[in-house]
PDB file of N, CA and C in Angstrom:
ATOM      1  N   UNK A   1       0.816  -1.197   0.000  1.00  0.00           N
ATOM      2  CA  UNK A   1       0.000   0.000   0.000  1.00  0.00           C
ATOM      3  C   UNK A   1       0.862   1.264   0.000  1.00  0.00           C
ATOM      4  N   UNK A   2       2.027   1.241   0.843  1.00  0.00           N
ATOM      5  CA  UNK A   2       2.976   2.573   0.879  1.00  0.00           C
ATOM      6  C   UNK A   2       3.513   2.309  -0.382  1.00  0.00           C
ATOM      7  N   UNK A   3       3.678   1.711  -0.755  1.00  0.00           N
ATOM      8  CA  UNK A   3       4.575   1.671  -2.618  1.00  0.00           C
ATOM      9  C   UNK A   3       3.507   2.377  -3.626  1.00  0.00           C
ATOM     10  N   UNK A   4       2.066   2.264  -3.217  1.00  0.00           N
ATOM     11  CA  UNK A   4       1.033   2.554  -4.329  1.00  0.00           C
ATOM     12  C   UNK A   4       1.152   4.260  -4.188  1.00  0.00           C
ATOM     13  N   UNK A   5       1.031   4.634  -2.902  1.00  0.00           N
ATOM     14  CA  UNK A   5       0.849   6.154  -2.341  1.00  0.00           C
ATOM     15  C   UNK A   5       2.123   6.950  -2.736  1.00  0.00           C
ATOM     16  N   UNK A   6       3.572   5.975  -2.477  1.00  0.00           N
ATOM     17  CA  UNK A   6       4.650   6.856  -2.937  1.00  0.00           C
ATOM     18  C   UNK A   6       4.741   6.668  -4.794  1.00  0.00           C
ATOM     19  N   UNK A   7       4.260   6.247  -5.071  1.00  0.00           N
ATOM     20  CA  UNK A   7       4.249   6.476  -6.928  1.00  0.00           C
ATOM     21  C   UNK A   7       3.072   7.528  -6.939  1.00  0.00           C
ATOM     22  N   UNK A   8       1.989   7.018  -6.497  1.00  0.00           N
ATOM     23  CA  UNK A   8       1.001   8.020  -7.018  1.00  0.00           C
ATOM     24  C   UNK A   8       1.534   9.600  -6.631  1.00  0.00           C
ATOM     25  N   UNK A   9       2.518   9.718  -5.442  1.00  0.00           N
ATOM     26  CA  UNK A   9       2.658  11.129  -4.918  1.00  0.00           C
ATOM     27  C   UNK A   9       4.189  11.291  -5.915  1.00  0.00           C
ATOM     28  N   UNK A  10       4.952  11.053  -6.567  1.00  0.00           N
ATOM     29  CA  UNK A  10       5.626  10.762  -7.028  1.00  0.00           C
ATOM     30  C   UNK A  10       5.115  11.499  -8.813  1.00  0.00           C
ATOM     31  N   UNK A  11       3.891  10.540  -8.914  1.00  0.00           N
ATOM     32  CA  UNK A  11       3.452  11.048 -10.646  1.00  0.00           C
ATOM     33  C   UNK A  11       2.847  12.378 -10.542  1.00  0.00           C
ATOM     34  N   UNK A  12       2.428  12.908  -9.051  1.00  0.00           N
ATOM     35  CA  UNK A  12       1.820  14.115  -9.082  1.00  0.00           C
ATOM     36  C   UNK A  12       2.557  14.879  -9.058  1.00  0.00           C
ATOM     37  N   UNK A  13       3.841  14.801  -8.412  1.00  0.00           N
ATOM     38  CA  UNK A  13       4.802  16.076  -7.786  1.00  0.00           C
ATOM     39  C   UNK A  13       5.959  16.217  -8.862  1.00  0.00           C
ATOM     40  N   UNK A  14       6.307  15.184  -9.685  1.00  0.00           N
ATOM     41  CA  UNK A  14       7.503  14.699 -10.682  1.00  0.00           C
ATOM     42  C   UNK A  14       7.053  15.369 -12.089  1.00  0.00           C
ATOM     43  N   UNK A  15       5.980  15.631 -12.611  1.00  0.00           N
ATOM     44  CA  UNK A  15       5.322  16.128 -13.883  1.00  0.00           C
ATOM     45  C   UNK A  15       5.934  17.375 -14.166  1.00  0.00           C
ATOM     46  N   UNK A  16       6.388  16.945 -15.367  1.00  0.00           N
ATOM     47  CA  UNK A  16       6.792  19.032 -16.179  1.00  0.00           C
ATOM     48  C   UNK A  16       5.951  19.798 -16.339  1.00  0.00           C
ATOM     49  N   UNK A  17       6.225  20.712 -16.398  1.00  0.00           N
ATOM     50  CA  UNK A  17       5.640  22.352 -16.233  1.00  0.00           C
ATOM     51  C   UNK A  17       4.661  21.877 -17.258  1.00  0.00           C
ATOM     52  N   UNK A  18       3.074  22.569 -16.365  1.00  0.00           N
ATOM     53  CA  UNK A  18       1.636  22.535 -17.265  1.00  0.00           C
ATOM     54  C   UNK A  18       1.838  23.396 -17.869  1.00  0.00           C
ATOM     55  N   UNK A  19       0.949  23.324 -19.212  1.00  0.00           N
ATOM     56  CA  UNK A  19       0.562  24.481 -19.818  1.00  0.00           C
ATOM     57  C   UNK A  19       1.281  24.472 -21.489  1.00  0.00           C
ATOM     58  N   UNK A  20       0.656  25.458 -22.298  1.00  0.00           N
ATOM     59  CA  UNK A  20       2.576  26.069 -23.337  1.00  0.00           C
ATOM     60  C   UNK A  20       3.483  26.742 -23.134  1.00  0.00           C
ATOM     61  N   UNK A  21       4.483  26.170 -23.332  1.00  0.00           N
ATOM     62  CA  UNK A  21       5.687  27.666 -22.967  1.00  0.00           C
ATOM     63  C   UNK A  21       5.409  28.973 -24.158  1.00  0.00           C
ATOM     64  N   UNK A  22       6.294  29.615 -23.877  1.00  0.00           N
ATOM     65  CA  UNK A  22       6.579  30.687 -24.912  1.00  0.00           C
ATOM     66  C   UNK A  22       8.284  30.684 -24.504  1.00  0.00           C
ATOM     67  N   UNK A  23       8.321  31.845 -25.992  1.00  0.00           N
ATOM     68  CA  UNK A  23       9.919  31.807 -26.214  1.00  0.00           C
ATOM     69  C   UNK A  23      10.164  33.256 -25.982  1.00  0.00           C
ATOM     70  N   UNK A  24      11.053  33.573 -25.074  1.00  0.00           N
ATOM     71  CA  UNK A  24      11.168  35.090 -24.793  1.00  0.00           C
ATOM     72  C   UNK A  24      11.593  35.655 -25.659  1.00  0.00           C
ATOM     73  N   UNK A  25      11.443  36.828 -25.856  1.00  0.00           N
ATOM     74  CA  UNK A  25      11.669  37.693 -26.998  1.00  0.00           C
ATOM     75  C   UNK A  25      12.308  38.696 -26.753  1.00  0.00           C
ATOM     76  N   UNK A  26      13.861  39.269 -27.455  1.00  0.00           N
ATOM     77  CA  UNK A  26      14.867  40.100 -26.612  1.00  0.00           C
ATOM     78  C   UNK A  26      14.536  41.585 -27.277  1.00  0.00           C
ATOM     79  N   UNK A  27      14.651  42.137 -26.096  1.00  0.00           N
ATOM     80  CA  UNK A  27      14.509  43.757 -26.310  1.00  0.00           C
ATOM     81  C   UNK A  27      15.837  44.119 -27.398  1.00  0.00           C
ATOM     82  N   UNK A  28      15.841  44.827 -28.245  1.00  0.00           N
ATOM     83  CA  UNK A  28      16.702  45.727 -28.666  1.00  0.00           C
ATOM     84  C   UNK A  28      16.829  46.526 -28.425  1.00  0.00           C
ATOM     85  N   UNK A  29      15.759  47.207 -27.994  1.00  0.00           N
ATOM     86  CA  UNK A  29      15.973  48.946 -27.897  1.00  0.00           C
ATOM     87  C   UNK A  29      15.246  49.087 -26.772  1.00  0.00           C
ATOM     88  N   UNK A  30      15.651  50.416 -26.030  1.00  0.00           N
ATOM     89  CA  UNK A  30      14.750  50.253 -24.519  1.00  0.00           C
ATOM     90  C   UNK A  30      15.016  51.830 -24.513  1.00  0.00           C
ATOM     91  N   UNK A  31      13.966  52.492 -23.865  1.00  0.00           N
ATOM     92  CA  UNK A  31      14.067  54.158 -23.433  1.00  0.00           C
ATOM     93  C   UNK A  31      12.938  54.054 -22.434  1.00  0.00           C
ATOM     94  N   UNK A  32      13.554  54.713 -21.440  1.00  0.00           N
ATOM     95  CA  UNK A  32      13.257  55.278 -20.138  1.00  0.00           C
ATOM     96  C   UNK A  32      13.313  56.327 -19.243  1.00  0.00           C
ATOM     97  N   UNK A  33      12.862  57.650 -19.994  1.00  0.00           N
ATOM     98  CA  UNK A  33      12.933  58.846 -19.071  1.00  0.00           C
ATOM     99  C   UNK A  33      11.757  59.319 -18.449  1.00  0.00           C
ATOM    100  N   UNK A  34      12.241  59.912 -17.041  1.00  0.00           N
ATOM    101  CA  UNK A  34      11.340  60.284 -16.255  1.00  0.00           C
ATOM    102  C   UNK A  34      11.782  61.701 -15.496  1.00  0.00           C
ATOM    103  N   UNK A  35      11.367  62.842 -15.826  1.00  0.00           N
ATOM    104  CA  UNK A  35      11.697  64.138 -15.700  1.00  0.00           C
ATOM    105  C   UNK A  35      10.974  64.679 -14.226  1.00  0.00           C
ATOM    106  N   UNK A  36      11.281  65.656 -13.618  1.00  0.00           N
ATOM    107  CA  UNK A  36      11.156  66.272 -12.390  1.00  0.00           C
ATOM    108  C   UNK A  36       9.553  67.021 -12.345  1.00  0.00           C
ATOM    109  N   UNK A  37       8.824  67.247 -13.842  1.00  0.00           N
ATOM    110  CA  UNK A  37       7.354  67.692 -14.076  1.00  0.00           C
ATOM    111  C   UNK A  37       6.687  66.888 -14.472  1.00  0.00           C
ATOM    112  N   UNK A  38       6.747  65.441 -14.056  1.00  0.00           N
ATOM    113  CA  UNK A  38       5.786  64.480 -14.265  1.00  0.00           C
ATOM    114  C   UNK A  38       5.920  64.031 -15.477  1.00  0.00           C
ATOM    115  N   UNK A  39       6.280  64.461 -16.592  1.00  0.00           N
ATOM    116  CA  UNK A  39       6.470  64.253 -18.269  1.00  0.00           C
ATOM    117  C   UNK A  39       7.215  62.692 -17.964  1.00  0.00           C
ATOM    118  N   UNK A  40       6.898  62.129 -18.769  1.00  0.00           N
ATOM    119  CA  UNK A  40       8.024  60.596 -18.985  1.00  0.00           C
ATOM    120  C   UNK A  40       7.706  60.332 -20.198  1.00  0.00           C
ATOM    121  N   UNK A  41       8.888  60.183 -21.001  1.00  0.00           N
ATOM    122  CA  UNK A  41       8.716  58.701 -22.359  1.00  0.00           C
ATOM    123  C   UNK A  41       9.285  57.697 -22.112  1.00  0.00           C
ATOM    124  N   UNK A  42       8.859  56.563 -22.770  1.00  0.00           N
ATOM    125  CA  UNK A  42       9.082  55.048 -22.190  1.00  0.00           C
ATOM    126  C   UNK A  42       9.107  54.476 -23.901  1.00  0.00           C
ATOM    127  N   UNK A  43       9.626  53.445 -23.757  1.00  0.00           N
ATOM    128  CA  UNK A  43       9.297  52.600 -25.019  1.00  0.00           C
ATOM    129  C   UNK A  43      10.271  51.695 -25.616  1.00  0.00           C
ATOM    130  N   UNK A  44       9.966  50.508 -26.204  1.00  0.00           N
ATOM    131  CA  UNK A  44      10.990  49.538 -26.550  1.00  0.00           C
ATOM    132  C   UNK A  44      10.576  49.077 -27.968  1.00  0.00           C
ATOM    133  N   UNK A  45      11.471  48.008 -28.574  1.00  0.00           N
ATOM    134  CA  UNK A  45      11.641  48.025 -30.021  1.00  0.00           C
ATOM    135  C   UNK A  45      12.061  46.183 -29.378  1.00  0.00           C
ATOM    136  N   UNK A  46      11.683  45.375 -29.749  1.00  0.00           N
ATOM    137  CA  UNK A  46      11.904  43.518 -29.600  1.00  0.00           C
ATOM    138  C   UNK A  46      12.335  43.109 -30.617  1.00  0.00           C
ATOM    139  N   UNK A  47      12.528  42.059 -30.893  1.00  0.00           N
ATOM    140  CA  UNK A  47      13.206  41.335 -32.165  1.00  0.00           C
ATOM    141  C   UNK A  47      12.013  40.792 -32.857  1.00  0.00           C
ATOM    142  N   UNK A  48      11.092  40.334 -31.998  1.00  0.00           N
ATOM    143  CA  UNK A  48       9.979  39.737 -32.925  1.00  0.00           C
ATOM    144  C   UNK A  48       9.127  41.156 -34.145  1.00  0.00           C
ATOM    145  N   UNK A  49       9.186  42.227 -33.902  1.00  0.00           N
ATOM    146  CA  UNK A  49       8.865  43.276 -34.494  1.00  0.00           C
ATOM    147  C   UNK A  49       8.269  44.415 -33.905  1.00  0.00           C
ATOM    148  N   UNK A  50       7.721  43.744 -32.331  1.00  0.00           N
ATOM    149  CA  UNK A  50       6.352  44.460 -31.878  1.00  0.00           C
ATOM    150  C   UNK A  50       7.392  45.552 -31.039  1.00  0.00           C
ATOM    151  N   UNK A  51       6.547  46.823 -30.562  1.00  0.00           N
ATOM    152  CA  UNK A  51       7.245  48.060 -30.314  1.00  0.00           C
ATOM    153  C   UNK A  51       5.880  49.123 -29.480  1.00  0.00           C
ATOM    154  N   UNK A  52       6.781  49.828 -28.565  1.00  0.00           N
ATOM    155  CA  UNK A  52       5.711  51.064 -27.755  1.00  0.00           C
ATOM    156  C   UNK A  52       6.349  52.064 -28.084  1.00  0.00           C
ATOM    157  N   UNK A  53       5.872  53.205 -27.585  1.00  0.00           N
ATOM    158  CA  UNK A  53       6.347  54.300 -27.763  1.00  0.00           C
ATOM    159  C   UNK A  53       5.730  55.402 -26.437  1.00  0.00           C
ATOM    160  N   UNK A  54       5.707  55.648 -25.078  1.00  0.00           N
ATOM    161  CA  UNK A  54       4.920  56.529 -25.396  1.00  0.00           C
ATOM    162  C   UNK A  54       5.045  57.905 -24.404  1.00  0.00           C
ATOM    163  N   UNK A  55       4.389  58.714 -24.534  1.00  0.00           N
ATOM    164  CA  UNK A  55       5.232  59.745 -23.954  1.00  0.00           C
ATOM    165  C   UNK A  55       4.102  60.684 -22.644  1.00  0.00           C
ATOM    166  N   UNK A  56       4.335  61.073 -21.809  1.00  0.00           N
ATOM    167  CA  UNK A  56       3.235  62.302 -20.880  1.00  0.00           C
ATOM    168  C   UNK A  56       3.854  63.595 -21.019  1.00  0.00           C
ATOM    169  N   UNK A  57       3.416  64.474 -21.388  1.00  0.00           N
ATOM    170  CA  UNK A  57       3.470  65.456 -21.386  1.00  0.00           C
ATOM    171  C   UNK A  57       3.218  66.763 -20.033  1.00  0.00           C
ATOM    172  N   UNK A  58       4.077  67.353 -19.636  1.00  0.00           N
ATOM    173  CA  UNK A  58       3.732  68.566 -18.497  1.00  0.00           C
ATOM    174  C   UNK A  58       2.279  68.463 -17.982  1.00  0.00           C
ATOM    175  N   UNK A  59       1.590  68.783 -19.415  1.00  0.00           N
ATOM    176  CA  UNK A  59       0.474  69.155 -19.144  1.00  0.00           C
ATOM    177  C   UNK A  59      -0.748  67.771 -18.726  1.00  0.00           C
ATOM    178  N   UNK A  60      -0.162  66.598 -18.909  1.00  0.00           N
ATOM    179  CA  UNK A  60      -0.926  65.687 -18.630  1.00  0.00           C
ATOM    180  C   UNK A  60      -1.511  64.699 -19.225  1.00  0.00           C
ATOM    181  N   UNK A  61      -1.278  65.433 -20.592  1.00  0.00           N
ATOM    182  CA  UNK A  61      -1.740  64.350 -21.951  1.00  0.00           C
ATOM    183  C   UNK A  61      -0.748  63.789 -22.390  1.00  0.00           C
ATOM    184  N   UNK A  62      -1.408  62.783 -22.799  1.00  0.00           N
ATOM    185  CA  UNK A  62      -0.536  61.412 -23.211  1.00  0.00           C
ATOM    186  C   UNK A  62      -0.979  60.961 -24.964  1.00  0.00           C
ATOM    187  N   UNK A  63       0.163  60.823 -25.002  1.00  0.00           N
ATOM    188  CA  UNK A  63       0.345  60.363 -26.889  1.00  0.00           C
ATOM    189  C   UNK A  63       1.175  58.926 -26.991  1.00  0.00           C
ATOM    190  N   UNK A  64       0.739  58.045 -27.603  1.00  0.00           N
ATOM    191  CA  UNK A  64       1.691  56.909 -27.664  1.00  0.00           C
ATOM    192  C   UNK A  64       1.470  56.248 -28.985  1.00  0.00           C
ATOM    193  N   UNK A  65       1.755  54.860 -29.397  1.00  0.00           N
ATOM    194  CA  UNK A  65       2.044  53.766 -30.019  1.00  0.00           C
ATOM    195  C   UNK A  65       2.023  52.448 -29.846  1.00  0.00           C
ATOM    196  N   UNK A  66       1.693  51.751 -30.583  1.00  0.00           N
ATOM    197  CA  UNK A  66       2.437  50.672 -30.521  1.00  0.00           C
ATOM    198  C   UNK A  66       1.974  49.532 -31.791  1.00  0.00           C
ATOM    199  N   UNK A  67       2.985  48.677 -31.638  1.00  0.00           N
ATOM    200  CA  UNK A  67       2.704  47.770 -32.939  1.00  0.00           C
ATOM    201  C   UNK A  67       3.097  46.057 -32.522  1.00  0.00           C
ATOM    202  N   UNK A  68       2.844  45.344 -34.061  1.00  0.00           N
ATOM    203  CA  UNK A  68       3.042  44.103 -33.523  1.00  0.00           C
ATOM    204  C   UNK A  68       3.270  43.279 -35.236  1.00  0.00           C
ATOM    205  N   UNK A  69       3.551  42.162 -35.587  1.00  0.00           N
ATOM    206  CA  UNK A  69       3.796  41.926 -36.759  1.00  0.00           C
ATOM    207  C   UNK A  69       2.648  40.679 -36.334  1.00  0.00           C
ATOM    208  N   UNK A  70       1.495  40.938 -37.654  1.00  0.00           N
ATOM    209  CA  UNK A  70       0.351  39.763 -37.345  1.00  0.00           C
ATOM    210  C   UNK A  70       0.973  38.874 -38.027  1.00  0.00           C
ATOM    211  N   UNK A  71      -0.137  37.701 -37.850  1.00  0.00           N
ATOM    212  CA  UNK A  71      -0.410  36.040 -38.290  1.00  0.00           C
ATOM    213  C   UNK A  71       0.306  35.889 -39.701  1.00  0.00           C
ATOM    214  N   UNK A  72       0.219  37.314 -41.106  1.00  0.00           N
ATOM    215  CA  UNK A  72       0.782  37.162 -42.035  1.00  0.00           C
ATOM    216  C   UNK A  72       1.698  38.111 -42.555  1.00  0.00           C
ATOM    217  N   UNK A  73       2.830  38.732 -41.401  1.00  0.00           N
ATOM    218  CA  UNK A  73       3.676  39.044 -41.677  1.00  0.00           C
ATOM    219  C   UNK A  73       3.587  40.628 -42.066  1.00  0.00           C
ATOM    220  N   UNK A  74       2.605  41.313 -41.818  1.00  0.00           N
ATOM    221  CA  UNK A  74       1.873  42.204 -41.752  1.00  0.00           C
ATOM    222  C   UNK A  74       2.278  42.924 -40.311  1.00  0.00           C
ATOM    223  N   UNK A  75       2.678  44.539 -40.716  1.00  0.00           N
ATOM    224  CA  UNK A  75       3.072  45.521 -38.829  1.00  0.00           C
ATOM    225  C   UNK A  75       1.449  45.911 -39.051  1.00  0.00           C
ATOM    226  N   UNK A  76       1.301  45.767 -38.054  1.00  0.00           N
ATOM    227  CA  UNK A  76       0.108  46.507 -37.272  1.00  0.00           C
ATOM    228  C   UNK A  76       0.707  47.332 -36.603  1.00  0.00           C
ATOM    229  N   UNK A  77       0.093  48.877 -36.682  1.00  0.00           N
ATOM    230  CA  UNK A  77       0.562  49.477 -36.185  1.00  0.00           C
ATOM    231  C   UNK A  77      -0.973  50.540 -35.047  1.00  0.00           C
ATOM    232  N   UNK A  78      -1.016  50.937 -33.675  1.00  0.00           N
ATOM    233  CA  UNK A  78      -1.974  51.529 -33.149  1.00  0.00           C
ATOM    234  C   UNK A  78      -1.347  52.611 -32.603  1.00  0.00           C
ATOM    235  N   UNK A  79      -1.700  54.174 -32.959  1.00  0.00           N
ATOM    236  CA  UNK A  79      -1.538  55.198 -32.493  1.00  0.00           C
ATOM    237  C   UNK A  79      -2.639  55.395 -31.408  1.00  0.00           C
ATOM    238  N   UNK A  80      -2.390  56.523 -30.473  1.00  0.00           N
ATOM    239  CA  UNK A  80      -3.441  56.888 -29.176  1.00  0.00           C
ATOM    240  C   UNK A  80      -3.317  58.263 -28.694  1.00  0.00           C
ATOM    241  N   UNK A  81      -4.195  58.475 -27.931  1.00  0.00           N
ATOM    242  CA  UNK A  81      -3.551  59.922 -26.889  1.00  0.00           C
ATOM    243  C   UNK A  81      -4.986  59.441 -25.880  1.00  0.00           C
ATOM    244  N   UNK A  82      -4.250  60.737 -25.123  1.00  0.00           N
ATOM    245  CA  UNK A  82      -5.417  60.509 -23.660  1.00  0.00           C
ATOM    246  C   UNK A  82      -5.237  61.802 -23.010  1.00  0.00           C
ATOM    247  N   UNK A  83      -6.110  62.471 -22.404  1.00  0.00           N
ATOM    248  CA  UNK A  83      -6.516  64.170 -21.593  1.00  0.00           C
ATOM    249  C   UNK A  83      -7.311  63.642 -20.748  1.00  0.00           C
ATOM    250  N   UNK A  84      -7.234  64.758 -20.120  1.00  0.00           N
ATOM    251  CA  UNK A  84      -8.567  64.964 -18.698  1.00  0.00           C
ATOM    252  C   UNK A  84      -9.940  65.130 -19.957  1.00  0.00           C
ATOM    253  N   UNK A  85      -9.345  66.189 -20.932  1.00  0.00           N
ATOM    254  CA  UNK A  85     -10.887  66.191 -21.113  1.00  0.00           C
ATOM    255  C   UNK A  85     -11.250  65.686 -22.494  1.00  0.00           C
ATOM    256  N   UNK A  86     -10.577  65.116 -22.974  1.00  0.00           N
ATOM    257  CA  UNK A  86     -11.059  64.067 -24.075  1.00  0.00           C
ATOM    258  C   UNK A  86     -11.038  62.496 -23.857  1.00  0.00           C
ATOM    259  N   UNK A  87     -10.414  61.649 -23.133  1.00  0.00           N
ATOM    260  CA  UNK A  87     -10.445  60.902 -22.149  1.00  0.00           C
ATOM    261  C   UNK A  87      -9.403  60.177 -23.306  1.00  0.00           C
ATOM    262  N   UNK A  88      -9.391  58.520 -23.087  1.00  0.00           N
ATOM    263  CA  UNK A  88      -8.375  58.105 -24.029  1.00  0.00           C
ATOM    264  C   UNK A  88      -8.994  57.640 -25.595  1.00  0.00           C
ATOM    265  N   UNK A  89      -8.700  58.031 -26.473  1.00  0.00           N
ATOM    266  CA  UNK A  89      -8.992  57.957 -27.618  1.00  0.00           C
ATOM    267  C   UNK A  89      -7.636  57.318 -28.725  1.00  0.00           C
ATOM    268  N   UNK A  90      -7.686  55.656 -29.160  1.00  0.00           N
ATOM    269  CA  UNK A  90      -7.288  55.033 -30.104  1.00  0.00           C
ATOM    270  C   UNK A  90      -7.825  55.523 -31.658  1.00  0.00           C
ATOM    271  N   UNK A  91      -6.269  56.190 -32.415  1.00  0.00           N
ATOM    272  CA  UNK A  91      -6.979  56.277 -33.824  1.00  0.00           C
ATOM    273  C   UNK A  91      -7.006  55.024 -34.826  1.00  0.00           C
TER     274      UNK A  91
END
């Protein structure tokens, strides 16, 4: 009976990682500033294609980017901004 319990605890605890992996994807490019009036741009550039961009401004509004290379090899690309008083708006 202890031989049945230590296999069965054995096939539960011994099993490889559930799930799919993924394959990490290396940054090339990286930017990171953050200024003393709240303003920051941020944004990176990967090897697989996909990319941000995006920036705050003094005043509070925000403008950005970003992209991705679809299913057929195709950049998608999504521009944005965001205010207090237009709220966030994707073009």
């Amino acid at each position: 009976m202890a031989l049945i319990l230590c296999a069965a605890w054995l096939a539960v605890h011994c099993q490889g990682p559930n799930g799919p992996t993924t394959t990490p994807v290396p940054i090339l490019k990286q930017i990171n500033r953050q200024n003393d009036d709240g303003s920051y741009s941020y944004g990176y550039e990967a090897a697989d294609g996909s990319f941000k961009i995006e920036t705050k401004y003094p005043n509070g509004d925000v403008a950005g980017k970003y992209g991705y290379v679809d299913e057929n090899g195709k950049t998608r690309e999504i521009s944005y901004g965001a205010s207090s008083q237009r709220g966030f708006e994707p073009e």
